[in-house]
C-alpha atoms as a PDB file:
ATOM      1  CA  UNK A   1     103.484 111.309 123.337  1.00  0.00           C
ATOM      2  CA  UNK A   2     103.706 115.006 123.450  1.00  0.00           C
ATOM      3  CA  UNK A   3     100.393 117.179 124.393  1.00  0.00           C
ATOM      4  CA  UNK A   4      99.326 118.443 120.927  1.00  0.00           C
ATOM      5  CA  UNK A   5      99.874 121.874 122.115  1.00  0.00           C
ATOM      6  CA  UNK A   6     103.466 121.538 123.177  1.00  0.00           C
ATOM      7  CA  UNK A   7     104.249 119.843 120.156  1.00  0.00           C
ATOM      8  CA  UNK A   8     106.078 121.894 117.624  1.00  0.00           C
ATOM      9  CA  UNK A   9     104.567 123.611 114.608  1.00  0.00           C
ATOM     10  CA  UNK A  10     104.947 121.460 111.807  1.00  0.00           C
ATOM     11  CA  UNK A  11     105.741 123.051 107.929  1.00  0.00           C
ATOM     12  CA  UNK A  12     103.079 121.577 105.335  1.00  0.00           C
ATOM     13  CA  UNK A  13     103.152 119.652 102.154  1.00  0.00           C
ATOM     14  CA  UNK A  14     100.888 118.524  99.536  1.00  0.00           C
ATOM     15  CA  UNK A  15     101.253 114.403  98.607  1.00  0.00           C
ATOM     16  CA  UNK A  16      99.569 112.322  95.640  1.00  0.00           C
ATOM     17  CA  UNK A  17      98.258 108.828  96.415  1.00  0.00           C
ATOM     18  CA  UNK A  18      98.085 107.531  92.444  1.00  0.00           C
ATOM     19  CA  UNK A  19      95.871 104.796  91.983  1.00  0.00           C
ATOM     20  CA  UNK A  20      94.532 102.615  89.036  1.00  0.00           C
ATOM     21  CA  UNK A  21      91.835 100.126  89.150  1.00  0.00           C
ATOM     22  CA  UNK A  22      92.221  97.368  86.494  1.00  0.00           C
ATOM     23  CA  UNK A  23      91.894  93.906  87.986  1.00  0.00           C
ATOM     24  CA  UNK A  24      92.441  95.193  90.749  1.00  0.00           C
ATOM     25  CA  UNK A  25      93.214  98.762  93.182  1.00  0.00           C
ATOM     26  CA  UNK A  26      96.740  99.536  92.634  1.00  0.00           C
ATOM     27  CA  UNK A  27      98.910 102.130  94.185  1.00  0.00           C
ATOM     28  CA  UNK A  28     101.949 103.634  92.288  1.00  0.00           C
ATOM     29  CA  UNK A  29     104.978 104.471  94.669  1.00  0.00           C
ATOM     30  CA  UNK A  30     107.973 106.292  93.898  1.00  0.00           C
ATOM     31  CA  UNK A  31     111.581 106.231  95.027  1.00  0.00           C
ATOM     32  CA  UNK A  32     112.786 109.293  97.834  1.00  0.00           C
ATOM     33  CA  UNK A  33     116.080 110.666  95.943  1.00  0.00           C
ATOM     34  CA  UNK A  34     118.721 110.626  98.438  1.00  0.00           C
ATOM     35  CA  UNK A  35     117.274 107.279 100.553  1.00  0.00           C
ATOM     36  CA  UNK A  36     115.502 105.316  98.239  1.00  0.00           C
ATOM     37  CA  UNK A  37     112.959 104.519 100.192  1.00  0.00           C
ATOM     38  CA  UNK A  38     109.095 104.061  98.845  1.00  0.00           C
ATOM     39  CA  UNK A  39     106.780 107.215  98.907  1.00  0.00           C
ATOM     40  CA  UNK A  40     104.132 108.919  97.930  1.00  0.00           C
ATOM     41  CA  UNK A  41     104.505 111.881  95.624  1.00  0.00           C
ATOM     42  CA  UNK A  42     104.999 115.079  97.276  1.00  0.00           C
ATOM     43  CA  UNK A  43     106.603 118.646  97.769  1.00  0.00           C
ATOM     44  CA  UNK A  44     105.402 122.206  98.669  1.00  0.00           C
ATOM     45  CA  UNK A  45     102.243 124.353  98.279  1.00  0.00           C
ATOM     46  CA  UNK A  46     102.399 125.924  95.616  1.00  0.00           C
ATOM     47  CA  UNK A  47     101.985 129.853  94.953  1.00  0.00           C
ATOM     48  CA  UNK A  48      98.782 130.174  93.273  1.00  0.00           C
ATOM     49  CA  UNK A  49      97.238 127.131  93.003  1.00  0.00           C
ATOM     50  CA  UNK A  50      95.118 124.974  95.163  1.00  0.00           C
ATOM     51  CA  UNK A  51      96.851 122.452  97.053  1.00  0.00           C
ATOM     52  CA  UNK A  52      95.081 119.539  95.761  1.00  0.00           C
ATOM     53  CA  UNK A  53      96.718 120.389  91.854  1.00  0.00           C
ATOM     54  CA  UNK A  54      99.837 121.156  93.865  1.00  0.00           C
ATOM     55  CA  UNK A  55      99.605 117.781  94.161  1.00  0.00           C
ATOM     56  CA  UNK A  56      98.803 116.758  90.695  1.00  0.00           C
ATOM     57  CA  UNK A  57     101.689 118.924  89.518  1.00  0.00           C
ATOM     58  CA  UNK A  58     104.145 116.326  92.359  1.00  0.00           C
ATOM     59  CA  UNK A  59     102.863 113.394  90.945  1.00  0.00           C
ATOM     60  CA  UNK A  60     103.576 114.486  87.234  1.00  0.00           C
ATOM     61  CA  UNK A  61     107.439 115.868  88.223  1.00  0.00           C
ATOM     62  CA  UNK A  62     108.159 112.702  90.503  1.00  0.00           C
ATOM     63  CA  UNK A  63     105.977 110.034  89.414  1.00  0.00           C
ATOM     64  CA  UNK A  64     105.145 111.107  85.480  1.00  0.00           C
ATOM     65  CA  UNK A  65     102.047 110.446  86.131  1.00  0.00           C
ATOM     66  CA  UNK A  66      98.996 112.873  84.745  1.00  0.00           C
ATOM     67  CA  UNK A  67      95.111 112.216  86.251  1.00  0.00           C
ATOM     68  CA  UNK A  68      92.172 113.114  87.818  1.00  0.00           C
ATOM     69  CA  UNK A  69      92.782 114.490  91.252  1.00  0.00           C
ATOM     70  CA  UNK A  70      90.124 115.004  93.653  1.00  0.00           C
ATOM     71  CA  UNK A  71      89.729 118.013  95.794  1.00  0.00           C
ATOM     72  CA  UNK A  72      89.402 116.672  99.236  1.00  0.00           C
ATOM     73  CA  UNK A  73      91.947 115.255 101.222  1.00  0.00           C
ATOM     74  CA  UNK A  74      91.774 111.499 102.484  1.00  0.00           C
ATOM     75  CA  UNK A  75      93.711 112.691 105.365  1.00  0.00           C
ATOM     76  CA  UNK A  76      97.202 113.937 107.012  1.00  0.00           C
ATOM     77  CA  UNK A  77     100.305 112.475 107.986  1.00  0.00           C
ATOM     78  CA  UNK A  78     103.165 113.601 109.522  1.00  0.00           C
ATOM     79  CA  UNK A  79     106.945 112.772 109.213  1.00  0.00           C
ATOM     80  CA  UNK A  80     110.429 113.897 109.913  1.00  0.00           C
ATOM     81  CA  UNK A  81     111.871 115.276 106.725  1.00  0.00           C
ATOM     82  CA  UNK A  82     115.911 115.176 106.731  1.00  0.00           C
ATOM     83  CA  UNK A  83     117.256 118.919 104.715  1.00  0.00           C
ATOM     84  CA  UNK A  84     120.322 118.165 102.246  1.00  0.00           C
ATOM     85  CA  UNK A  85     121.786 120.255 105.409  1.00  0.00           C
ATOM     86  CA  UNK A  86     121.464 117.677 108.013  1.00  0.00           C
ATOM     87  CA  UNK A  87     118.585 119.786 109.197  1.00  0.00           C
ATOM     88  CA  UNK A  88     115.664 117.753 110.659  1.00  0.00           C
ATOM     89  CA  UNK A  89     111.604 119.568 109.783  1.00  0.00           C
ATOM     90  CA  UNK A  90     108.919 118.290 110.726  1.00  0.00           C
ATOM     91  CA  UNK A  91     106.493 118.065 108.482  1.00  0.00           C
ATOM     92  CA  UNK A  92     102.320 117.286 107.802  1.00  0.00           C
ATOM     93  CA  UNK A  93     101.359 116.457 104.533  1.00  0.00           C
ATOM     94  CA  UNK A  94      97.724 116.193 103.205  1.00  0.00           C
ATOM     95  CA  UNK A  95      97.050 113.229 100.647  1.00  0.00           C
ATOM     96  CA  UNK A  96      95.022 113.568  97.676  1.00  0.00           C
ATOM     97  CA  UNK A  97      93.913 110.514  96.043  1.00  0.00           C
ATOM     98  CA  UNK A  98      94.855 111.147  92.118  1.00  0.00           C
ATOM     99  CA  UNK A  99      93.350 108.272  89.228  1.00  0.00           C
ATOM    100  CA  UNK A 100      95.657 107.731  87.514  1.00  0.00           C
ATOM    101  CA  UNK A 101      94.652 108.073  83.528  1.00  0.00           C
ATOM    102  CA  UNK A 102      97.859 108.646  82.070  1.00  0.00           C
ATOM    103  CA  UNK A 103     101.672 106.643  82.915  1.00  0.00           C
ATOM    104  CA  UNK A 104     104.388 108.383  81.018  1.00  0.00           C
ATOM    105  CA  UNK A 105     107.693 106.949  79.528  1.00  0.00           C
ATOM    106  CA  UNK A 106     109.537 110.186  80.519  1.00  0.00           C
ATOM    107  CA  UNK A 107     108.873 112.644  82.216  1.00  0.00           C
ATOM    108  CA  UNK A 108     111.457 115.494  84.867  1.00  0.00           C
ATOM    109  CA  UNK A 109     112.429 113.257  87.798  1.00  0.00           C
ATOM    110  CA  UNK A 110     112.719 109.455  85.914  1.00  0.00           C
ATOM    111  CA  UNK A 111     116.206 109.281  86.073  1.00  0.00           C
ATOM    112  CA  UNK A 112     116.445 110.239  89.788  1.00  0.00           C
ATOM    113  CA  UNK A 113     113.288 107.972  91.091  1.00  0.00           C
ATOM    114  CA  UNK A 114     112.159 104.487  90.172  1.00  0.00           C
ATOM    115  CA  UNK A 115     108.257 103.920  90.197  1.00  0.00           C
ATOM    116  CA  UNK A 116     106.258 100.812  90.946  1.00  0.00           C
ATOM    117  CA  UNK A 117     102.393  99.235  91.182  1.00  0.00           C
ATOM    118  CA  UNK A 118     101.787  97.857  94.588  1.00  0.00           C
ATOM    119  CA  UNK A 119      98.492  96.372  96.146  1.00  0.00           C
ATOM    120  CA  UNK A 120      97.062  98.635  98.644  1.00  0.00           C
ATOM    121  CA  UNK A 121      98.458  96.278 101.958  1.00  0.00           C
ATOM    122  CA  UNK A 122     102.033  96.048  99.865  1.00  0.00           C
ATOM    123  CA  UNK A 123     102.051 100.010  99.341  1.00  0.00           C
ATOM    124  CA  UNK A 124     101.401 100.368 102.930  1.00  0.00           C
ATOM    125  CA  UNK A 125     103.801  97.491 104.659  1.00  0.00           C
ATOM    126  CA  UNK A 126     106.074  99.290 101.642  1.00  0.00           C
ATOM    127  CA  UNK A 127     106.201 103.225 103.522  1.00  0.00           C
ATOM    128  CA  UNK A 128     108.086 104.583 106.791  1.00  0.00           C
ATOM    129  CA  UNK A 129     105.775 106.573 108.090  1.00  0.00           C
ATOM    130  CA  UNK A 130     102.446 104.959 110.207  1.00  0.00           C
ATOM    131  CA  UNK A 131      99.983 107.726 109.523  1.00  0.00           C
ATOM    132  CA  UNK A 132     100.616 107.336 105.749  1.00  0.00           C
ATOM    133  CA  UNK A 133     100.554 103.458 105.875  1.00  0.00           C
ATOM    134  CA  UNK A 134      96.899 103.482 107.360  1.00  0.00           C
ATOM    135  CA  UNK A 135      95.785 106.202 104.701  1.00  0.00           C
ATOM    136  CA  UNK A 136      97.019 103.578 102.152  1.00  0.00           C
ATOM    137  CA  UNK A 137      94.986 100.921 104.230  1.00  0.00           C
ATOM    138  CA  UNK A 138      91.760 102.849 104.316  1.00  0.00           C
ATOM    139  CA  UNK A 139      92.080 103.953 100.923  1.00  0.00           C
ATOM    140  CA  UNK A 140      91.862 100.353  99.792  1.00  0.00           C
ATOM    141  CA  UNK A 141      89.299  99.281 102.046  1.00  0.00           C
ATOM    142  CA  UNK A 142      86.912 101.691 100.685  1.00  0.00           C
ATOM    143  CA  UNK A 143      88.050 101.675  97.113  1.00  0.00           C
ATOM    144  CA  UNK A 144      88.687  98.237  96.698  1.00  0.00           C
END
């Protein structure tokens, strides 16, 4: 492990974790468009708004989801995001939990992503990246 101050700066994103609670605590995942793998919703800061409906706005674009997102972080996690030039970045993203009130039929990114209900330990066995995994976990343990 690098010493956290030889480490390299990392860029920063804004993620979604969408959630219902029916039966059950479910988290909604969402395909990455050039691997396929499962993820949570997530992109950029946004220029004049708060990162936390940064967020929101992700989870509509990628997931068509629309909800009520809360304000405070559950956490970060970091990963390796791969550039359409080859280019590796690293990147931290902070994870907003978002309820999910509304699933649309359409909505910008459908045809590009697939989207799916997972339990809270499927969501998290589901995703690459560790620190995002035990977000998932302790999400669930306190929601669920």
């Amino acid at each position: 492990m690098i010493a956290p101050e030889l480490e390299p700066p990392r860029d920063r994103q804004v993620a979604a974790l969408c959630y219902r609670t029916a039966a059950r605590l479910e988290i909604l995942l969402v395909t990455s468009r050039e691997t396929r793998r499962w993820v949570t919703p997530k992109g950029w800061p946004m220029a004049g708004r708060p990162d936390h409906a940064a967020a929101a706005v992700e989870a509509f674009e990628e997931a068509g989801v629309d909800g009520v997102v809360s304000e405070r972080a559950l956490g970060i996690f970091g990963y390796d995001k791969i550039l359409k030039s080859t280019e590796i970045l690293a990147v931290t993203a902070a994870l907003y939990p978002l309820e999910v009130v509304i699933l649309r039929e359409d909505w910008p990114e459908k045809g590009q992503r697939d989207r799916r209900w997972f339990t809270p330990a499927e969501a998290a066995e589901l995703v690459q990246e560790a620190g995002l995994a035990q977000l998932i976990l302790d999400f669930g343990q306190r929601a669920g």
